[in-house]
Protein backbone atom coordinates (compact mmCIF):
# COMPACT_ATOMS: atom_id res chain seq x y z
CA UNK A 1 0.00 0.00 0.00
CA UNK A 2 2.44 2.08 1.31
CA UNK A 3 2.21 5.75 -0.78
CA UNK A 4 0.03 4.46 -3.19
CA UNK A 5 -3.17 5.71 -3.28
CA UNK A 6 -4.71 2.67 -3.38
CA UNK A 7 -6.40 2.26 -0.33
CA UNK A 8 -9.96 3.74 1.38
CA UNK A 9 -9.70 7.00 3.36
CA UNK A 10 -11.68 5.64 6.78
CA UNK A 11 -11.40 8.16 9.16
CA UNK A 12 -9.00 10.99 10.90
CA UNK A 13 -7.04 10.37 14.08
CA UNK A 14 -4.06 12.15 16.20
CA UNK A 15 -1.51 9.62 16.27
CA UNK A 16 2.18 9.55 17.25
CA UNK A 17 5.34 9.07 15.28
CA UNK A 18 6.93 6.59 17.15
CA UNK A 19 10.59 8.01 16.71
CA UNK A 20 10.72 11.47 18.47
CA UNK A 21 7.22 10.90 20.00
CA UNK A 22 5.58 13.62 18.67
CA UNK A 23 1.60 14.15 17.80
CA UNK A 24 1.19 14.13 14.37
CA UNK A 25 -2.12 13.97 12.11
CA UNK A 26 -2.96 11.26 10.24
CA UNK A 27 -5.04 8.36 8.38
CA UNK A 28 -6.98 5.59 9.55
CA UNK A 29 -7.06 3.43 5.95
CA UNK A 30 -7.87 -0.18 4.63
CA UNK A 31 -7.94 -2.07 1.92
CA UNK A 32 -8.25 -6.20 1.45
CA UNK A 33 -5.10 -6.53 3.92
CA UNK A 34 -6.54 -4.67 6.80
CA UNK A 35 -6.79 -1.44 8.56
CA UNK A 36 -3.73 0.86 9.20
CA UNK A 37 -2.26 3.84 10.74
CA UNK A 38 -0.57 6.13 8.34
CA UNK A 39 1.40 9.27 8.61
CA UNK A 40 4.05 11.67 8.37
CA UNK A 41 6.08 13.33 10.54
CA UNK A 42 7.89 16.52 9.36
CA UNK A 43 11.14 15.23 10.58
CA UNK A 44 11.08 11.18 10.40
CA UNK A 45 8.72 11.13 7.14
CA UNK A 46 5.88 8.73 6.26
CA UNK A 47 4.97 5.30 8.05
CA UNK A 48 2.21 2.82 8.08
CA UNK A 49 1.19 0.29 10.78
CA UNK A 50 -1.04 -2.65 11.11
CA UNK A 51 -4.15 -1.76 12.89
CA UNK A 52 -6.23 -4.62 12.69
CA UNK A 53 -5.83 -7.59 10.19
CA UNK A 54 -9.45 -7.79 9.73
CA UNK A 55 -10.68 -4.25 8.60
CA UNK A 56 -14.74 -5.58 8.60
CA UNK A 57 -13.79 -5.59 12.45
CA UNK A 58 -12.50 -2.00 12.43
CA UNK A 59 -15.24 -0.88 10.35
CA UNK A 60 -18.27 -2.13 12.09
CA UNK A 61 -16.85 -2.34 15.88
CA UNK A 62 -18.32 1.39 16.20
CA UNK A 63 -21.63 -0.30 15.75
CA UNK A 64 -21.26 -1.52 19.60
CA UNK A 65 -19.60 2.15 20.68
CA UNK A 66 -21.51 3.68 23.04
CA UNK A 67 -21.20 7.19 25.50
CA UNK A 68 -18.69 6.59 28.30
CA UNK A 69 -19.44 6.75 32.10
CA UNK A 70 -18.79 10.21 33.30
CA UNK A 71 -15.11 9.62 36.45
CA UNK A 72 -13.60 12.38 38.53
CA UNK A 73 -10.24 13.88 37.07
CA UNK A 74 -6.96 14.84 38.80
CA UNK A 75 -4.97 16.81 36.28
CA UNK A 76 -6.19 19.18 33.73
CA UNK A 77 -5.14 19.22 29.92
CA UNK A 78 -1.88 20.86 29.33
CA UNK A 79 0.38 19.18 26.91
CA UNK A 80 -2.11 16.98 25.48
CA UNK A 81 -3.08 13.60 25.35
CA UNK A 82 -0.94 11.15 26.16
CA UNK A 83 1.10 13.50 28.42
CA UNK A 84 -1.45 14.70 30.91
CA UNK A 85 -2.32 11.58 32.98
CA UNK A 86 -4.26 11.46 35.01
CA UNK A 87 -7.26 10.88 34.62
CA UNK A 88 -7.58 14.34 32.51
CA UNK A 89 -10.94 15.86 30.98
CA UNK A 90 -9.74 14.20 27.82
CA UNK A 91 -10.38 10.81 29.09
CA UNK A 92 -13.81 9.51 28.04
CA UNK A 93 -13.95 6.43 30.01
CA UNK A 94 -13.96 5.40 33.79
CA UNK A 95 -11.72 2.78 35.32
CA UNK A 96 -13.72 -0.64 34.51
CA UNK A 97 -10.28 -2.34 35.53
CA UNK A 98 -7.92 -0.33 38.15
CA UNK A 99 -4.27 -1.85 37.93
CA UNK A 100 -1.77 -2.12 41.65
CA UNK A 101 1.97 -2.49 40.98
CA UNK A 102 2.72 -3.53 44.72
CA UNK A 103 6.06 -4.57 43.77
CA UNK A 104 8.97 -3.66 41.36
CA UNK A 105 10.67 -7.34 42.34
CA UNK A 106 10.14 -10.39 40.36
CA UNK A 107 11.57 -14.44 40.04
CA UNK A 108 11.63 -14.13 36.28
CA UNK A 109 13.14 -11.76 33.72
CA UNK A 110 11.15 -12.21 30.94
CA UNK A 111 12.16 -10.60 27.51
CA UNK A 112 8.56 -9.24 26.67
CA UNK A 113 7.92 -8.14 29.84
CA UNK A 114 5.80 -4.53 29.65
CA UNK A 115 7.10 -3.50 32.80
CA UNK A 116 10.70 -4.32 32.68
CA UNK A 117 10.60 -5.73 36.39
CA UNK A 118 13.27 -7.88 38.03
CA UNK A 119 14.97 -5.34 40.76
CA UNK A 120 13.16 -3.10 43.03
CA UNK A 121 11.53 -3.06 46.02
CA UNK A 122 7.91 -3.60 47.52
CA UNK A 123 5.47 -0.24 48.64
CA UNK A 124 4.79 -0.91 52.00
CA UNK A 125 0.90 -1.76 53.17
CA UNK A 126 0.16 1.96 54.40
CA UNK A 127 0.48 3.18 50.39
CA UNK A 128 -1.29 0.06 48.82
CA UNK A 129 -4.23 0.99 50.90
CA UNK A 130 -4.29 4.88 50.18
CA UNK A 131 -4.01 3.70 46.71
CA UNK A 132 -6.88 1.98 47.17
CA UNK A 133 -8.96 3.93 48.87
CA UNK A 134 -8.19 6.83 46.46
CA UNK A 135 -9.23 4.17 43.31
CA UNK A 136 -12.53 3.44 45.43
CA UNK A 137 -13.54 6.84 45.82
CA UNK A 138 -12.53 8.28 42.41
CA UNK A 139 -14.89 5.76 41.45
CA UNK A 140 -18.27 7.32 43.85
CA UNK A 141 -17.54 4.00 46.08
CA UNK A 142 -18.06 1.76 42.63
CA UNK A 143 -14.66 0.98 41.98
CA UNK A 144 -15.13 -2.68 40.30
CA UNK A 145 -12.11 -4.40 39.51
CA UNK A 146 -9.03 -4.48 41.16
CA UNK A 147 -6.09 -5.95 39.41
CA UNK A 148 -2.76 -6.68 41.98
CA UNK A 149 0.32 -6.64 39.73
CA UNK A 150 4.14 -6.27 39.92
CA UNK A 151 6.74 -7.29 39.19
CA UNK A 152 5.48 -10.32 40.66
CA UNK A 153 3.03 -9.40 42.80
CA UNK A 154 3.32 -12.56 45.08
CA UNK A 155 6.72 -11.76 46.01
CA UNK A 156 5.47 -8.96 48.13
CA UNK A 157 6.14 -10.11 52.07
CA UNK A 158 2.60 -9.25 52.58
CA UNK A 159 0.76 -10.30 49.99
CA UNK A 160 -1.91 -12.47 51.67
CA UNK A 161 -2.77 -9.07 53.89
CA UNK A 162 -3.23 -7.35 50.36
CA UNK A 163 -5.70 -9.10 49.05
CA UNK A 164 -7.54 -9.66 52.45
CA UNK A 165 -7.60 -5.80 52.33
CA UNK A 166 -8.69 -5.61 48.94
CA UNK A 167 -11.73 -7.55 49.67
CA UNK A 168 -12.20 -6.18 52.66
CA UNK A 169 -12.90 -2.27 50.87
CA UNK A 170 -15.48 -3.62 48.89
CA UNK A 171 -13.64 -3.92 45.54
CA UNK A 172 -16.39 -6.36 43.58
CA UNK A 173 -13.70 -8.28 42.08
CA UNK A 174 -10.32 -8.82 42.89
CA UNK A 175 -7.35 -10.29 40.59
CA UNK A 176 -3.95 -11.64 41.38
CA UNK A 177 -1.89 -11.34 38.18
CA UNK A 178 1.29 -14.04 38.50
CA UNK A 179 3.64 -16.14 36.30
CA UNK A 180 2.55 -19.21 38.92
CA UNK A 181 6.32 -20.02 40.15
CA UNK A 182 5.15 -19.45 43.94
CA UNK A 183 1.54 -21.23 43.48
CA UNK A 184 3.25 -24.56 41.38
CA UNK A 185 5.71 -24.85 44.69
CA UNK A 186 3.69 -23.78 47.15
CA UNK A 187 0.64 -25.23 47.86
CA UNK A 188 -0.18 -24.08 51.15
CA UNK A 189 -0.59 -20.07 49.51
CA UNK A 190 -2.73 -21.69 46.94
CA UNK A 191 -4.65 -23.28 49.59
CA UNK A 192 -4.49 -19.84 51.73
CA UNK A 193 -5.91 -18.20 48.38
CA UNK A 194 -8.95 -20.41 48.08
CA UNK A 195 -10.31 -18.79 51.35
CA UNK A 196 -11.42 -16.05 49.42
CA UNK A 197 -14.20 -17.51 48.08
CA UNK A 198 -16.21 -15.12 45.70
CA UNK A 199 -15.35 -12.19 43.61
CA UNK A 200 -11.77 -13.42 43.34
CA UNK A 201 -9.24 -15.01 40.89
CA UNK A 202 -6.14 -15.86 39.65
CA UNK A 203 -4.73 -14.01 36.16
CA UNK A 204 -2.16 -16.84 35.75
CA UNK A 205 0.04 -16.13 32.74
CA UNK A 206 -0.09 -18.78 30.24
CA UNK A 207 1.71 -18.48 27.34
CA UNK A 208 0.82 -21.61 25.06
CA UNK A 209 1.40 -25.81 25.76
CA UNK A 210 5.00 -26.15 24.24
CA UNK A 211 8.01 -25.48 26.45
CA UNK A 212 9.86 -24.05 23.32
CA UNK A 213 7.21 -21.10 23.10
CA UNK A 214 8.84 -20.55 27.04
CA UNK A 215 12.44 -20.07 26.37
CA UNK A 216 11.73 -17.98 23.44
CA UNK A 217 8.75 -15.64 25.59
CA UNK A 218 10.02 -16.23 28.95
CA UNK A 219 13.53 -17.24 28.97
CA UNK A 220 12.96 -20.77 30.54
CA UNK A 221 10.91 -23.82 30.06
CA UNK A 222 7.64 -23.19 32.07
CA UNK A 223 4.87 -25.34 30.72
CA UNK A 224 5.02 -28.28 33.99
CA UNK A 225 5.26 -25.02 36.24
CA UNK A 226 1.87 -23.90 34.81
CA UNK A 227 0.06 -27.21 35.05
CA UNK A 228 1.58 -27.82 38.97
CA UNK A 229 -0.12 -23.73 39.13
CA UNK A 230 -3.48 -24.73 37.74
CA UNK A 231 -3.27 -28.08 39.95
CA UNK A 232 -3.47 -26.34 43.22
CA UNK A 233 -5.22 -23.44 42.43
CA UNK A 234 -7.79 -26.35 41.49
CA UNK A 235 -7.39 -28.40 44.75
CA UNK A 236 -8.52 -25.30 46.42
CA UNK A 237 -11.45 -24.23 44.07
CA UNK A 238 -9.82 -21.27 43.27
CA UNK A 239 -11.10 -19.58 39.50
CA UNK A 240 -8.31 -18.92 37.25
CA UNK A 241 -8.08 -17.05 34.02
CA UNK A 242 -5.16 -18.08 31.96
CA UNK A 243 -3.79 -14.74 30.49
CA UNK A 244 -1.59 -15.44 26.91
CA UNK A 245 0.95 -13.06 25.72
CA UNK A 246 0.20 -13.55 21.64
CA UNK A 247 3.42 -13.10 19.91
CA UNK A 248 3.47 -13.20 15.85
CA UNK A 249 5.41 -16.34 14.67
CA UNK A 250 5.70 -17.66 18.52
CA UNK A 251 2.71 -18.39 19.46
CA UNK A 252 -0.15 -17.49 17.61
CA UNK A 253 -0.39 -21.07 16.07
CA UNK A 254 -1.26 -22.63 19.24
CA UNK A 255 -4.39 -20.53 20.05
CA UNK A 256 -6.83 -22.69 19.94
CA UNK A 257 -4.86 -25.79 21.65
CA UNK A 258 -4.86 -23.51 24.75
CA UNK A 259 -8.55 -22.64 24.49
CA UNK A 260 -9.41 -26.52 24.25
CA UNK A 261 -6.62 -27.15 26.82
CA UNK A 262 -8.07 -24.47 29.24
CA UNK A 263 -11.75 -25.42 28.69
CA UNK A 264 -11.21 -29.13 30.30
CA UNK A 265 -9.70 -27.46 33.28
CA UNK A 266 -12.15 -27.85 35.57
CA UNK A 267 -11.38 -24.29 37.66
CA UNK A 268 -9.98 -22.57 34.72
CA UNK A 269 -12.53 -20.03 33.96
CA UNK A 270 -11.60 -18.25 30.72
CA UNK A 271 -9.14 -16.98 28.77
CA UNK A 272 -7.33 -13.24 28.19
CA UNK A 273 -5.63 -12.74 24.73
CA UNK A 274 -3.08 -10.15 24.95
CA UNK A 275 -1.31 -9.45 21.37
CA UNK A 276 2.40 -8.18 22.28
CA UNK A 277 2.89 -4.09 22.98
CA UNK A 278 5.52 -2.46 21.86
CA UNK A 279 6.72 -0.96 25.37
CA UNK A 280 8.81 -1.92 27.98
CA UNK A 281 11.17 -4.91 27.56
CA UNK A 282 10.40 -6.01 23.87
CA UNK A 283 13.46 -5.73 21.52
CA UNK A 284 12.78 -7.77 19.05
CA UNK A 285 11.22 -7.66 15.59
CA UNK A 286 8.38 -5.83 14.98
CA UNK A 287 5.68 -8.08 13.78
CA UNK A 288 2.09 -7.02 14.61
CA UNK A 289 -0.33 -9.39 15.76
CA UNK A 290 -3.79 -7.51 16.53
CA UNK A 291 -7.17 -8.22 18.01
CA UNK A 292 -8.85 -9.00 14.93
CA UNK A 293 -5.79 -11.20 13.80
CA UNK A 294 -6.52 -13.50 17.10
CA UNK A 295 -10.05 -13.93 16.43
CA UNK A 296 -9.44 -14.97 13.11
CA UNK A 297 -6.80 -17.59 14.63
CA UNK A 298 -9.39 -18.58 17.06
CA UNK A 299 -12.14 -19.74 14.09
CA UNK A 300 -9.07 -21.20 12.40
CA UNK A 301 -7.75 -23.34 14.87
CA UNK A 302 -10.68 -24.61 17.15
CA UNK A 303 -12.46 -27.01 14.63
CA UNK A 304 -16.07 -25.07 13.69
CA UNK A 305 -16.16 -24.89 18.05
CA UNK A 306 -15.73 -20.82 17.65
CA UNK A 307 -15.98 -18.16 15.11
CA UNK A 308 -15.11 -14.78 14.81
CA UNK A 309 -18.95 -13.65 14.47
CA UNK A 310 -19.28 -15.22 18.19
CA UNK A 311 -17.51 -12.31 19.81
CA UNK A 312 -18.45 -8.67 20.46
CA UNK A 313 -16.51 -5.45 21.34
CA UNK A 314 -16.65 -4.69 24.83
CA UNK A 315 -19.31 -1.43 24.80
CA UNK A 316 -17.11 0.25 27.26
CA UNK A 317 -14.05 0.22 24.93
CA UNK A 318 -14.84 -0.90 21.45
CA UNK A 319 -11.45 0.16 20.28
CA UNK A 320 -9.46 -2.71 22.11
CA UNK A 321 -11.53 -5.47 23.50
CA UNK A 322 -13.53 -8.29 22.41
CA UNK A 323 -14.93 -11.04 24.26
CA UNK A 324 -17.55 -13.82 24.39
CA UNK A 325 -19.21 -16.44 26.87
CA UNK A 326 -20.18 -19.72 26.15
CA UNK A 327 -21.92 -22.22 28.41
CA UNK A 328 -21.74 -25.58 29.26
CA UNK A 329 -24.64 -28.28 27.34
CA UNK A 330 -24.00 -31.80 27.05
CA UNK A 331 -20.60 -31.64 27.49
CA UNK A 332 -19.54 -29.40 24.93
CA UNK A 333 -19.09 -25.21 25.46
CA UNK A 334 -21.49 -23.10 23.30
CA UNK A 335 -21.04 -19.78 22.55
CA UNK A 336 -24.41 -17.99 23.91
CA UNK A 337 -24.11 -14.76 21.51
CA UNK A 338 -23.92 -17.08 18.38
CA UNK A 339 -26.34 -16.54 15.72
CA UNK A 340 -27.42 -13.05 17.65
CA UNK A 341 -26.97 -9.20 16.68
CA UNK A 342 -25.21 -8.27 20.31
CA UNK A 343 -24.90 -4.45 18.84
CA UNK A 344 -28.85 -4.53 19.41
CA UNK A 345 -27.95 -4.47 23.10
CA UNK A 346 -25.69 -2.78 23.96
CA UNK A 347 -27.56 0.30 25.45
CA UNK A 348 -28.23 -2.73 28.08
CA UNK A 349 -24.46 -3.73 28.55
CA UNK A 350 -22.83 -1.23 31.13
CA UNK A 351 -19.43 0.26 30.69
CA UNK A 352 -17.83 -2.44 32.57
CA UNK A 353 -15.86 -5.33 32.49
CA UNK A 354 -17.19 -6.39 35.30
CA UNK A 355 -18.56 -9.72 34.45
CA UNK A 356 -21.96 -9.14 35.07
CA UNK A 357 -23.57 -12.48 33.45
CA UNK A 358 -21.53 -14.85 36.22
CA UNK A 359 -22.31 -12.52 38.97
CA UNK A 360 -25.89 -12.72 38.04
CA UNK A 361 -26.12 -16.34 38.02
CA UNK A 362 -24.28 -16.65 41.12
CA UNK A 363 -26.52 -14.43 43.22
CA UNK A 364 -29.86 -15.32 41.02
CA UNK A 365 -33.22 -15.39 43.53
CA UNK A 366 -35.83 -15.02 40.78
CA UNK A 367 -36.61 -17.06 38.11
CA UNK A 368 -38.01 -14.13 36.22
CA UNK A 369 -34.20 -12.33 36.51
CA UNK A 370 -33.14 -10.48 33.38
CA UNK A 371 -29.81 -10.70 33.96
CA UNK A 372 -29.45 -6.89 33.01
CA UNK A 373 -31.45 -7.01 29.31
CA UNK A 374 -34.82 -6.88 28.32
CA UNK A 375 -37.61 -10.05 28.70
CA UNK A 376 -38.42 -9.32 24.88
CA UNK A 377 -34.28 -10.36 24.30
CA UNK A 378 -33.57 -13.81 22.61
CA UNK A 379 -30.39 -13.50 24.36
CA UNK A 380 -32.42 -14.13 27.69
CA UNK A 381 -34.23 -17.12 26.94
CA UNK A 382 -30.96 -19.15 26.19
CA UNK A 383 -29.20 -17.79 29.11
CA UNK A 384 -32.40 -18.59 31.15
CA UNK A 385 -32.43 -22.80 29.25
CA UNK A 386 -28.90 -23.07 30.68
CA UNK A 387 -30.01 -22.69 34.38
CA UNK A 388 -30.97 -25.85 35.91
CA UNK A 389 -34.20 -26.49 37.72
CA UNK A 390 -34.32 -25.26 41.20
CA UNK A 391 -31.02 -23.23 40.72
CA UNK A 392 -32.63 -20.46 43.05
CA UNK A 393 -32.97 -22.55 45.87
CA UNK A 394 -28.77 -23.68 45.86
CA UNK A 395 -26.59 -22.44 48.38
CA UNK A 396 -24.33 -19.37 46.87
CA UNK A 397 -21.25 -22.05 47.28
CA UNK A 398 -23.66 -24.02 44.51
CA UNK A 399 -24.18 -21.53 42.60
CA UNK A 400 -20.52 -20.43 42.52
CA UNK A 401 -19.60 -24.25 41.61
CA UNK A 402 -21.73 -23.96 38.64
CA UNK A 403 -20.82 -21.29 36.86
CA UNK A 404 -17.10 -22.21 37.72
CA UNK A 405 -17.74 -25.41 35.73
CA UNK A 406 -20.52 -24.51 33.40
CA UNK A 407 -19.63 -21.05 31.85
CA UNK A 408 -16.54 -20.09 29.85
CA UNK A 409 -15.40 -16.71 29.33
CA UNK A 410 -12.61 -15.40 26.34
CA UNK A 411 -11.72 -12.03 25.77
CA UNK A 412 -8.69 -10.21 23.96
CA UNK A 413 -7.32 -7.36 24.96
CA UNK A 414 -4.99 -5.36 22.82
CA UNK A 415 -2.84 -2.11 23.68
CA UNK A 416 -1.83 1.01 22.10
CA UNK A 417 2.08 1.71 21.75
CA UNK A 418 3.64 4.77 20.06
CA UNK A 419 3.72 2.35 16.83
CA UNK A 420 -0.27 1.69 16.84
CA UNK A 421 -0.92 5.15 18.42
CA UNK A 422 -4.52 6.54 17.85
CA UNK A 423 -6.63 9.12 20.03
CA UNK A 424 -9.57 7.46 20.67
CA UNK A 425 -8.21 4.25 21.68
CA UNK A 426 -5.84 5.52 23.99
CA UNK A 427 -9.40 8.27 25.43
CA UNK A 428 -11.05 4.84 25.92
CA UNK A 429 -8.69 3.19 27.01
CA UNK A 430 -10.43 1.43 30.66
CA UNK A 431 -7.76 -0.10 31.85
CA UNK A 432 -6.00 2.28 34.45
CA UNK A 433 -3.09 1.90 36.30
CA UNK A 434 -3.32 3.38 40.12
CA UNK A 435 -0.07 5.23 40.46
CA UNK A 436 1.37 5.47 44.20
CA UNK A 437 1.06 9.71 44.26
CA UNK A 438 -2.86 8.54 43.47
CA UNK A 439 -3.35 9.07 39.85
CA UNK A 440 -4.73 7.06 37.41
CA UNK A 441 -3.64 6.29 33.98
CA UNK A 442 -4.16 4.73 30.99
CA UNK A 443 -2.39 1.29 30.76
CA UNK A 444 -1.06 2.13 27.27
CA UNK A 445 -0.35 5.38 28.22
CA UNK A 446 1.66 4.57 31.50
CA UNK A 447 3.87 2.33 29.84
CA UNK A 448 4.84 4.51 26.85
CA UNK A 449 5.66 7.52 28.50
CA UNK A 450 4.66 7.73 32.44
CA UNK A 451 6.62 4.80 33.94
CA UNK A 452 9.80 6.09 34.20
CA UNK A 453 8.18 8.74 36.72
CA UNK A 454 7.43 6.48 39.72
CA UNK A 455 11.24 4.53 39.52
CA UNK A 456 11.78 6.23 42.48
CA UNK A 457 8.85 4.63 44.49
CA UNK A 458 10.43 1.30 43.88
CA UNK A 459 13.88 1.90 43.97
């Protein structure tokens, strides 16, 4: 394509030219390879970038776009957008997802690591619970999700007393993100960690079922740590989301092995796609896998079990997530938006990735619930053929053990980087990192060009 004109002129965006970092104008495009970024800076010249592989996706995932939720602000615009976290009056999202470093330390040293951890130190209780208090109440007492991250977060002396806090403030969910070294040898935290039952799980990282997709991504064989990980976690009926890095020519072939893998694990819940970023530790070749380009691997590689039409972009951020549920019938998963226009509903979907459907379920006490849409919805009546007879008069613990082992959940999540910069995704971007001199700020955001700000915390 390159400067050819023979593309289609889709839209305008601010975007970034990813050598001297400067905001430049330029061109969302597409033709029968996809949807790109191009521009030109006055000093580095022209360049184009991948956007999404699939440009029907980029085209039509407006159709699910939808106002954002209205979140307190603690800078003002100065500079500009990305430069002014935050959150600024720019931002056009809340925080559906806040993100806790609580440590700069980690047992691995992985090469595309976003956060370049390894040395460092831990924040000490007294700031992890300012920081979240402050998330809480930027949030009018609503704050959802609360993601604890590092480094490796279960390095951190105190780590048990973390998460006991978390819960504790009323967080509705809370997430321990980990590469699983400490729950594979230690089964006595994975057994401590299945005490808090309810609105808690385990973001293990799970990058494929091949050892030689480890020493390339992680720098070590890790695939028998993972499955010891999952074992425990299991023992203890603890949910678990395998999270999977998505590197171009690594791993993207093995998609749909993990999805089948992680769908006869009986406590494995779902899993996160994460294409690579181009921040932090990544050095090597540039070679763009995007959102669209996993969901076309997933219809590939799973056998007819999932297509690409079965997911929807997530209302609150349209831009860079996608996800789906399926549920459990005679043995086999099903996704339950197959077949159905989800873009119909999404007035009905909240800005959230909280994940409303499960909670639902697990606190149903009518058999009349709408789980959030209306009666007249199709979607409804196969959500409500799924739930078994009498399923309002279980014990929560029942109901909790039945959508553990009857509903799947598999999202992607992709990131913006000064390569795959554009101004809307990185305004709706939800994901926000909680920064310890109480900010928040965009995920994307924090790792392009805010990090290097809070060494000193962890130093």
């Amino acid at each position: 394509m390159g400067r050819k004109r023979d593309y289609v002129y889709h839209s305008y965006t601010r975007t970034m030219c990813p050598e001297c970092m400067e905001l430049i104008d330029g061109k969302i495009v597409y033709d029968d390879s996809g949807a790109y970024i191009l521009r030109r800076c006055p000093v580095h010249g022209e360049s184009l970038e991948l956007l999404e592989e699939d440009a029907n996706w980029h085209i039509h995932k407006g159709d699910y776009d939808k106002p954002g939720t209205a979140s307190t602000c603690q800078t003002k615009v100065d500079k500009g957008c990305p430069y002014d976290c935050g959150l600024c009056p720019s931002h056009d999202q809340h925080t559906c997802i806040g993100l806790m470093e609580i440590t700069r330390r980690c047992d691995m040293s992985c090469p595309t690591c976003f956060a370049e951890a390894g040395k460092g130190r831990d924040l000490d209780i007294e700031t992890i619970g300012r920081m979240m208090d402050f998330y809480m109440e930027s949030e009018d007492g609503k704050a959802e999700i609360l993601q604890i991250s590092g480094g490796e977060p279960t390095m951190h002396p105190e780590i048990l007393k973390v998460i006991a806090m978390a819960k504790g403030k009323g967080f509705k969910y809370v997430m321990l993100n980990t590469n699983g070294l400490r729950l594979a040898d230690d089964e006595e935290f994975a057994k401590a960690l299945g005490t808090f039952k309810g609105g808690f799980e385990v973001y293990l990282q799970f990058d494929g079922l091949d050892d030689g997709i480890y020493r390339k991504m992680r720098g070590r064989p890790m695939l028998d740590v993972k499955k010891r990980a999952i074992a425990n976690l299991g023992r203890y009926g603890v949910p678990t989301t395998l999270v999977c890095t998505v590197d171009k020519g690594i791993n993207d072939s093995g998609i749909g092995q993990l999805l089948l893998y992680g769908m006869e694990e009986k406590y494995v819940r779902g899993v996160n796609f994460q294409p690579v970023a181009y921040f932090g530790r990544y050095s090597g070749e540039r070679n763009r896998m995007t959102l669209s380009g996993v969901l076309k691997r997933i219809e590939e590689q799973t056998g007819g079990l999932l297509k690409m039409s079965d997911f929807m972009p997530l209302p609150c951020d349209v831009e860079r997530v996608a996800l789906t549920y399926l549920f459990k019938e005679n043995g086999s998963f099903i996704p339950i938006t197959r077949g159905k226009d989800m873009s119909q509903y999404r007035n009905l979907i909240g800005n959230t990735f909280v994940f409303t459907l499960e909670d639902t379920i697990k606190t149903l006490k009518d058999e009349d619930a709408t789980f959030g849409l209306s009666d007249c919805c199709d979607l409804l009546v196969d959500i409500k053929r799924h739930i078994p007879k009498g399923f309002i008069f279980k014990s929560r613990e029942n109901k909790m053990k039945f959508v553990d082992e009857n509903t799947f959940r598999i999202s992607v999540s992709s990131f913006v980087d000064a390569w795959n910069f554009d101004m809307k995704s990185i305004q709706k971007d939800c994901v926000h990192v909680i920064t310890p001199d109480l900010r928040r700020m965009p995920f994307s955001a924090f790792n392009m060009v805010h990090r290097g700000r809070y060494d000193g915390y962890y130093l």
